[in-house]
Protein backbone atom coordinates (compact mmCIF):
# COMPACT_ATOMS: atom_id res chain seq x y z
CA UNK A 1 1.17 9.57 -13.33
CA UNK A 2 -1.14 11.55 -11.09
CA UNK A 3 -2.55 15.10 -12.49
CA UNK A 4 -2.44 16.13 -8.18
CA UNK A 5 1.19 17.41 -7.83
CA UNK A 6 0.59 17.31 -4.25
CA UNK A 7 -0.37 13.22 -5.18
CA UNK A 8 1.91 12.66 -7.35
CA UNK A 9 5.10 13.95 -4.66
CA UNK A 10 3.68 11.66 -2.56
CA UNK A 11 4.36 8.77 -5.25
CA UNK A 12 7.49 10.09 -5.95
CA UNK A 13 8.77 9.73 -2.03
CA UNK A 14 7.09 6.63 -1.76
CA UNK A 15 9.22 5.01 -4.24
CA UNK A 16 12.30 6.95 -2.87
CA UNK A 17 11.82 5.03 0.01
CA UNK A 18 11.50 1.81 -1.52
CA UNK A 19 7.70 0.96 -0.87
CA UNK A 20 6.03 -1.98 -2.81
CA UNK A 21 4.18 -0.87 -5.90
CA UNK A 22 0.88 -2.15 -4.70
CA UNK A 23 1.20 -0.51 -1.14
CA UNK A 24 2.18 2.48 -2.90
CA UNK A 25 -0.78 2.66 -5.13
CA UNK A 26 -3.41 1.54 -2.43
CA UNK A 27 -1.97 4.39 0.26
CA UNK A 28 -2.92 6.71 -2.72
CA UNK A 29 -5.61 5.46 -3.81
CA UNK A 30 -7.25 5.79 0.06
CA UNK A 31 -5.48 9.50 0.59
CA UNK A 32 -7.43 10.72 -2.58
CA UNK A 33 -10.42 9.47 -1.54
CA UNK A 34 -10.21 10.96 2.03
CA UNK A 35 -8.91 14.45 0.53
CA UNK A 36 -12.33 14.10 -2.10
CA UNK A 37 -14.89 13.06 0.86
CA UNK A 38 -13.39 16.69 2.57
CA UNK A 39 -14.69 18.45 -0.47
CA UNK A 40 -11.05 18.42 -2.22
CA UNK A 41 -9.45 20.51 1.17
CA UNK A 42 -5.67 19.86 1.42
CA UNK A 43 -4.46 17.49 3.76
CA UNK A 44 -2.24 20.30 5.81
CA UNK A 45 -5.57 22.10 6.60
CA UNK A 46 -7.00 19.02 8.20
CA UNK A 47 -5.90 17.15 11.09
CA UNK A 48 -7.26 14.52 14.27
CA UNK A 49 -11.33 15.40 13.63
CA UNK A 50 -11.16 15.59 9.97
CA UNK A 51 -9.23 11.72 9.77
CA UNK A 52 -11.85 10.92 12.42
CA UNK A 53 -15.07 11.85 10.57
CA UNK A 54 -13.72 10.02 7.62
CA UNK A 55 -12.58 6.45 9.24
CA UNK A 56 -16.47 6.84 10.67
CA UNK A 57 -18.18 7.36 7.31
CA UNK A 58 -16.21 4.32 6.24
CA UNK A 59 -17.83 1.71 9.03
CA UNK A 60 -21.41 3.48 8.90
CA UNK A 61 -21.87 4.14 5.05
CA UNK A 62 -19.38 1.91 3.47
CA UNK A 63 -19.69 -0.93 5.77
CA UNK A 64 -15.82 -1.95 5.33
CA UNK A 65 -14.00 -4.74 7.13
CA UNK A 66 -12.02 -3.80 10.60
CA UNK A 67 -8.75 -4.29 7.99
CA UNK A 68 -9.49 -2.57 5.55
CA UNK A 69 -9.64 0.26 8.07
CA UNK A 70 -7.22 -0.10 10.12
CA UNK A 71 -5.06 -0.47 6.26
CA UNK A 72 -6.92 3.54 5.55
CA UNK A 73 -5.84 4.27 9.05
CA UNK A 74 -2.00 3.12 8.17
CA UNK A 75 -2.23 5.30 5.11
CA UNK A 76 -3.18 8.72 6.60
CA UNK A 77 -1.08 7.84 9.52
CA UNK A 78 1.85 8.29 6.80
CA UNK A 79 0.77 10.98 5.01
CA UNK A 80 0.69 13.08 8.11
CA UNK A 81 3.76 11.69 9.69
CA UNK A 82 6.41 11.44 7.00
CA UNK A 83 4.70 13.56 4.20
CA UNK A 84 3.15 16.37 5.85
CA UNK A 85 5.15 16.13 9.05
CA UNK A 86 2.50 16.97 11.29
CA UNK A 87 1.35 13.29 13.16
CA UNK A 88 -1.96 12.28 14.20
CA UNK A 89 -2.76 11.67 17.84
CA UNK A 90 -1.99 8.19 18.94
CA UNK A 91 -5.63 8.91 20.87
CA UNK A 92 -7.89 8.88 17.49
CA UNK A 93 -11.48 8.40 18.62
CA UNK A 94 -13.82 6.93 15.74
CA UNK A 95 -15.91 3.84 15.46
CA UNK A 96 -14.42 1.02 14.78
CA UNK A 97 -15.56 -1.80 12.23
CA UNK A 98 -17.21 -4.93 13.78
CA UNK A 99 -18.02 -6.21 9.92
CA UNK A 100 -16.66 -10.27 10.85
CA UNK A 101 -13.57 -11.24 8.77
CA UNK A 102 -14.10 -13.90 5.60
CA UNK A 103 -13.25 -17.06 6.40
CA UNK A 104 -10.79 -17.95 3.80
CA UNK A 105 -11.23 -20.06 0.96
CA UNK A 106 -9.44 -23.50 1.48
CA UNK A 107 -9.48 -26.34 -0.87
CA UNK A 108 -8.99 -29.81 -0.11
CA UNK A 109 -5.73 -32.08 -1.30
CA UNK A 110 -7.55 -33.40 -3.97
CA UNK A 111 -8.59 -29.82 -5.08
CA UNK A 112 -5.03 -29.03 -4.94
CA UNK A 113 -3.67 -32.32 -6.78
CA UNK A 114 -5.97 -30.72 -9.23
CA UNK A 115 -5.23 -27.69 -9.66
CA UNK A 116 -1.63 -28.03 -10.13
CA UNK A 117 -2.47 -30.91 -12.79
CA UNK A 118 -3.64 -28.10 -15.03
CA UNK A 119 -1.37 -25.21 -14.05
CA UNK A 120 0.65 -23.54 -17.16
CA UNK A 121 4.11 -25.31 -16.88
CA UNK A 122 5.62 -21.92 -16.57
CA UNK A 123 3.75 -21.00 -13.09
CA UNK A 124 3.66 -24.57 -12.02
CA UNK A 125 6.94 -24.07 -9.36
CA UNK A 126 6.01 -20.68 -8.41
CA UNK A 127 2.34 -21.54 -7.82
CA UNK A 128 4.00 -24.56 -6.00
CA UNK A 129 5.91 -22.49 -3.61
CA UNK A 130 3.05 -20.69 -2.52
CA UNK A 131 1.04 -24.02 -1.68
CA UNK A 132 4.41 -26.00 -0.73
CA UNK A 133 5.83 -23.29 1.29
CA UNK A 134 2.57 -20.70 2.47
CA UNK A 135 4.62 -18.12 0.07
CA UNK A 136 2.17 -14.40 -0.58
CA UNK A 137 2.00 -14.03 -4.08
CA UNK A 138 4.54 -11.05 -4.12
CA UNK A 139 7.14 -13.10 -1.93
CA UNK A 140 7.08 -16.13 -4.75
CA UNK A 141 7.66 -13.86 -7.59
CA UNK A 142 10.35 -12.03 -5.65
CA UNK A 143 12.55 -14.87 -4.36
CA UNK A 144 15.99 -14.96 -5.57
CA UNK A 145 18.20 -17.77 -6.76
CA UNK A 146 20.26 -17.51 -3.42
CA UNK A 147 16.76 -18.34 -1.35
CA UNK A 148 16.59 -21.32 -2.13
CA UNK A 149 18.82 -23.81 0.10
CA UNK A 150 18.72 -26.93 -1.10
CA UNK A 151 20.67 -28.38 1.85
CA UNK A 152 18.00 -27.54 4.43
CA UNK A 153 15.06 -27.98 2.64
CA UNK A 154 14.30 -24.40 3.41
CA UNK A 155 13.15 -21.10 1.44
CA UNK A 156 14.16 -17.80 2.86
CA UNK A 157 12.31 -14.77 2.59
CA UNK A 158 13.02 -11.50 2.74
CA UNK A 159 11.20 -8.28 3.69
CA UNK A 160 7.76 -9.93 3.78
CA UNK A 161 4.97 -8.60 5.09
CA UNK A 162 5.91 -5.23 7.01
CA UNK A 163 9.49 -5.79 6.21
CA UNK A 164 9.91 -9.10 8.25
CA UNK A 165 12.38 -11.74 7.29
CA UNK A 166 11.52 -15.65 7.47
CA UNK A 167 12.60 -18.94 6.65
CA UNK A 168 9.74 -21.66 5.40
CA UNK A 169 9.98 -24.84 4.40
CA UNK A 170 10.65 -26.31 0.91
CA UNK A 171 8.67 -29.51 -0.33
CA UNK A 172 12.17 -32.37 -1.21
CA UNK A 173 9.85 -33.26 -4.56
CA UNK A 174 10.25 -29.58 -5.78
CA UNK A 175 14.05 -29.77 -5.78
CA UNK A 176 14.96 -31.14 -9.21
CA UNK A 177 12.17 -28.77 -11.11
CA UNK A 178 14.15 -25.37 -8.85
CA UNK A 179 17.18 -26.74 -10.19
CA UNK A 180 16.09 -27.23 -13.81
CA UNK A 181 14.93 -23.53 -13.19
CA UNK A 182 18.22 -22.08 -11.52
CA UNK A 183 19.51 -23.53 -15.10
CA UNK A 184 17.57 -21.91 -16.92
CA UNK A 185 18.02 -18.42 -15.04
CA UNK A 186 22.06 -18.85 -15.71
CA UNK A 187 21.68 -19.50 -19.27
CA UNK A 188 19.38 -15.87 -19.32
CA UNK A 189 21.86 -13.99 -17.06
CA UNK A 190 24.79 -15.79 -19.74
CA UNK A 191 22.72 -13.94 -22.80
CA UNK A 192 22.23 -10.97 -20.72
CA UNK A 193 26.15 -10.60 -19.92
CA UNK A 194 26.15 -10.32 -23.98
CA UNK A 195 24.20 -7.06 -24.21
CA UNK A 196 26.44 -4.00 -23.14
CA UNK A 197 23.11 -2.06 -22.39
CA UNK A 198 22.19 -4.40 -19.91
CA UNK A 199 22.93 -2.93 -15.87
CA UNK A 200 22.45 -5.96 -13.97
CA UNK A 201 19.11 -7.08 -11.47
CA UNK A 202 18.13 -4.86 -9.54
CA UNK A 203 19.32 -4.46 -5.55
CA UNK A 204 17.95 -3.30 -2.87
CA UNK A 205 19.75 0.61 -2.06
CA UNK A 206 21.82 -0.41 0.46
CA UNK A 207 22.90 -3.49 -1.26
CA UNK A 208 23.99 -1.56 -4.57
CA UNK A 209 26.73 0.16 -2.83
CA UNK A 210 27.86 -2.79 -0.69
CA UNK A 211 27.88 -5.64 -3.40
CA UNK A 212 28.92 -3.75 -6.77
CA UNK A 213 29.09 -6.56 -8.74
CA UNK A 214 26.37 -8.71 -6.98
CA UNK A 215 23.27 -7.19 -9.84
CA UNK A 216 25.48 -9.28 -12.15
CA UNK A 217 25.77 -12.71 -9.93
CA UNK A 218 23.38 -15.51 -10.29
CA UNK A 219 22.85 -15.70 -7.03
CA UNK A 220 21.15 -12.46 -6.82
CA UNK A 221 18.59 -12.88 -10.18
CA UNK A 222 15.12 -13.53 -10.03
CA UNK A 223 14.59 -17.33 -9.70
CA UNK A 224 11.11 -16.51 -11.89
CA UNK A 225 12.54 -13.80 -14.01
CA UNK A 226 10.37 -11.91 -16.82
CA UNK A 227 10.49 -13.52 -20.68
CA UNK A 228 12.35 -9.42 -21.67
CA UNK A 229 14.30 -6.82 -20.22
CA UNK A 230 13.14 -3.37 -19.53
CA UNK A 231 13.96 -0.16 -18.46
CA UNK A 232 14.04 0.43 -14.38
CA UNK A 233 11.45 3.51 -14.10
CA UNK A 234 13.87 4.51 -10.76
CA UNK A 235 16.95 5.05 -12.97
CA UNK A 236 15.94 4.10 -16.88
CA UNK A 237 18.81 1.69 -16.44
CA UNK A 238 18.04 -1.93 -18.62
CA UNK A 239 17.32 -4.89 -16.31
CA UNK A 240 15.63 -7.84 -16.34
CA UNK A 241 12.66 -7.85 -13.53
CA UNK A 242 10.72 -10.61 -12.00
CA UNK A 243 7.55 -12.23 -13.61
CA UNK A 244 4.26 -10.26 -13.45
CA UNK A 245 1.95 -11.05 -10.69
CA UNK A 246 -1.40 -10.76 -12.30
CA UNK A 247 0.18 -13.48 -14.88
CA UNK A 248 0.61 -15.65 -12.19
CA UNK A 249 -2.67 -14.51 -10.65
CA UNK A 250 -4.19 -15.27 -13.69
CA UNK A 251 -2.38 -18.88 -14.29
CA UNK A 252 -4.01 -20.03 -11.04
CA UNK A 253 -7.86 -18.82 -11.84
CA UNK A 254 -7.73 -20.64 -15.24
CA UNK A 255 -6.48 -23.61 -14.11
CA UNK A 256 -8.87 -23.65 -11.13
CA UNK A 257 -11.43 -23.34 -14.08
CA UNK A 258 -9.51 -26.31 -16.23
CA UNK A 259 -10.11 -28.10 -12.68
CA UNK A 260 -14.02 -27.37 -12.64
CA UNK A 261 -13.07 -26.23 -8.71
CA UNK A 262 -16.49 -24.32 -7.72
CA UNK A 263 -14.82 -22.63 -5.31
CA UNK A 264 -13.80 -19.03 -5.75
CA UNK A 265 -9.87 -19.47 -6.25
CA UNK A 266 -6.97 -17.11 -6.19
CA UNK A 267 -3.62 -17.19 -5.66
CA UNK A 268 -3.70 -16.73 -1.81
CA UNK A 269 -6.01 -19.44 -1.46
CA UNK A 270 -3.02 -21.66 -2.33
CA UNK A 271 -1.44 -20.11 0.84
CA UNK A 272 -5.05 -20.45 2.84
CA UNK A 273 -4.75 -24.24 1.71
CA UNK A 274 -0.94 -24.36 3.23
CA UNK A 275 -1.90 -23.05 6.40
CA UNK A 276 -5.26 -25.34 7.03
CA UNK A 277 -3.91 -28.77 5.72
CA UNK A 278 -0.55 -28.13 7.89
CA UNK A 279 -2.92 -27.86 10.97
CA UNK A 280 -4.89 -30.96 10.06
CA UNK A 281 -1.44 -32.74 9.63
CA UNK A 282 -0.86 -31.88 13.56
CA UNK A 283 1.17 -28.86 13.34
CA UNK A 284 0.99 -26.35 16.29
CA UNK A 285 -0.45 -23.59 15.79
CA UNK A 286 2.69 -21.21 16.75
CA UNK A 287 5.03 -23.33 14.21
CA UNK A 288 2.30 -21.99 11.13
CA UNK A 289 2.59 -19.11 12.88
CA UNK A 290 6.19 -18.82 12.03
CA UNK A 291 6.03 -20.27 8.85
CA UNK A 292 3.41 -17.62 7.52
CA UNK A 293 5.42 -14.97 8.91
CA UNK A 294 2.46 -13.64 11.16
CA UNK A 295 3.04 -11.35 13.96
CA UNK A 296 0.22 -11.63 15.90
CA UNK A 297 -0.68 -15.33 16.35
CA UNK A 298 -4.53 -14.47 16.92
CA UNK A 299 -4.45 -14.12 13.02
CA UNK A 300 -3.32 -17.74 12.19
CA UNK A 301 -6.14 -18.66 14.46
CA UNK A 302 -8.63 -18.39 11.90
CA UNK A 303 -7.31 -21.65 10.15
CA UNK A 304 -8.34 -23.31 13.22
CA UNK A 305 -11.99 -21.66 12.52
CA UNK A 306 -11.55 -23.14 9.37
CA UNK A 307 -10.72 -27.10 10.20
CA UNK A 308 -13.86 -26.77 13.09
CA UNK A 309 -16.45 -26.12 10.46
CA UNK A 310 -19.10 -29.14 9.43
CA UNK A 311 -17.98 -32.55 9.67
CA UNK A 312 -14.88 -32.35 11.11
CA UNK A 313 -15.72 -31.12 14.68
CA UNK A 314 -19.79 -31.82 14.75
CA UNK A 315 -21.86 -34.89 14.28
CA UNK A 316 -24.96 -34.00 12.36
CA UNK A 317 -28.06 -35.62 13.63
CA UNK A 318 -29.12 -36.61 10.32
CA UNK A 319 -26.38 -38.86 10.31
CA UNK A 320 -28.22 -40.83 13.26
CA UNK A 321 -31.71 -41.04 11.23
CA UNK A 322 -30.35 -44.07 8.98
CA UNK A 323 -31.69 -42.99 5.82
C-alpha cells in the first residue's frame, strides 16, 4: 500500500489495533508530510524541536485551523509514543493556531423536508438517522441491528468519537421503515447462511472470542449492509461489510442539488441541522451535549453561535425605516 516500509508498518499496527480506516489514513497522511518537510530524515532521529518547527510552519505558512493542528499534533504524538516508543514532552512549545473555526452549515426545516424528499430511497433511513438522531456519518453506516431499541425510542452507539459510547434518540415516525429494513437484513443474512464460504460479520477482537457464533446472529449484522460480500483484508475471510460512506456522502450532495439548496451540503450538515433546530426547540445545551457525544461542552456551544446570527437575536434598523 505504501512504497515507505517504515510507513507502511505503521499501517500495518494501526489496523492491528483496530483504528478506523480514515484515522488511519489521515495519521499517515500528516506523518509523511512531517518526515518530507525534514528533508525525508527518519522520525527516530528527530524528536521535541523537530515536531515543534513543523506544528509552527503549519500556523505561519499553511494558515491551518487550531483542529486541524491539534489533529497533526495527535498524530505525531502516536508515532512517537506507540510506534517509535520514544514520547514527546507533554511541554511542546510552538505557536498555536488562532485561524477562527467555520461556523457550520445549518439548514432550515424546510431545507431539510427537502432534502429528504429527494434522497435515493436506499440512503433515505440512514441519512435520516443522522438528521433524526445527530448520528456522524461513520456511526450511521456502522450501527447494528441490535442498536436499535424500539422500546425506548433510543439508538445506541458504540465507540464513537474517541471510542465513547452513547445513547441518542430515535424519531417514533422512523420505526416502521427500521423495521422494513431489519427485514430485509434477515432475508440477506438467510441467503448468506446458504454460501459455505461465507464467515459471518465481522466483530470487534474481543467480541470474536467471547460470542463465537454472534458474526452469524442478526442481531450483530449491519442494519445498512453492502449490496455484495467481500473478502476481510484483516483475515481474507468472506463477509458482508457495511454500506460505503462516500455513497452515502454522495446520496446527500445530489439530493441537496435535486433540492436546488444553495447552501454547501454534506452529510454532517444533517448532524449541524440536528444540533441547531434541537436548541431552537428549547433543549439545554448540556442534553445536545450528550446526545452528540461531545466531551467538552464548549464545542456544542457553537450551535448557540449559530441560532444568535441575523434575525433571530438582532433587530435590524432597516426594519424600522417602513419601506
Amino acid at each position: 500500500m505504501y512504497k515507505s516500509p517504515f510507513l507502511s508498518g505503521i499501517h500495518d499496527e494501526m489496523m492491528r489495533r483496530r483504528y478506523a480506516k480514515r484515522t488511519i489514513e489521515t495519521y499517515l497522511h500528516w506523518i509523511k508530510n512531517y518526515i518530507v518537510f525534514h528533508n525525508k530524515q527518519h522520525p527516530a532521529l528527530m524528536d521535541n524541536a523537530e515536531v515543534e518547527a513543523y506544528l509552527d510552519h503549519l500556523v505561519l505558512q499553511r494558515n491551518v485551523a487550531g483542529p486541524t493542528q491539534a489533529l497533526v499534533l495527535n498524530a505525531l504524538s502516536f508515532l512517537y509514543k506507540e510506534i517509535l516508543k520514544q514520547p514527546l514532552s507533554v511541554q511542546l512549545k510552538f505557536i498555536k493556531s488562532q485561524k477562527p473555526r467555520k461556523l457550520p452549515v445549518v439548514l432550515t426545516r424546510d431545507e431539510i423536508t427537502n432534502l429528504m424528499n429527494h434522497i435515493s430511497k436506499n440512503h433515505y433511513l440512514s441519512a435520516a438517522l443522522m438528521y433524526g438522531s445527530g448520528l456522524r456519518l461513520m456511526e450511521a453506516v456502522r450501527l447494528r441491528v441490535k442498536d436499535i431499541y424500539f422500546d425506548y425510542c433510543c439508538v445506541r452507539v458504540w465507540n464513537g468519537k474517541v471510542g465513547k459510547h452513547r445513547t441518542v434518540t430515535l424519531a417514533p415516525e422512523l420505526k416502521k421503515g427500521l423495521s422494513i429494513q431489519i427485514q430485509q437484513v434477515e432475508e440477506l443474512l438467510k441467503r448468506d447462511l446458504t454460501n459455505p464460504g461465507y464467515d459471518g460479520v465481522w466483530l470487534p477482537h474481543a467480541l470474536r472470542h467471547k460470542y463465537i457464533s454472534a458474526n452469524k446472529s442478526l442481531s450483530w449484522q449491519y442494519l445498512f449492509p453492502s449490496d455484495r460480500l467481500s473478502v476481510d483484508p484483516e483475515n481474507k475471510m468472506l463477509r458482508r461489510h457495511h454500506i460505503d460512506e462516500s455513497g452515502l456522502q454522495k446520496a446527500i450532495r445530489i439530493a441537496a442539488q435535486k433540492a436546488e439548496i444553495r447552501k454547501q451540503v454534506s452529510a454532517h450538515t444533517l448532524r449541524h441541522s440536528f444540533a441547531t433546530h434541537l436548541l431552537a426547540y428549547g433543549a439545554d445545551i448540556r442534553t445536545v451535549q450528550d446526545q452528540l457525544g461531545h466531551t467538552d461542552v464548549k464545542t456544542t456551544q457553537i450551535y448557540t453561535h449559530v441560532l444568535q446570527m441575523g434575525g433571530n437575536a438582532v433587530k435590524s434598523p432597516f426594519s424600522n425605516l417602513g419601506i
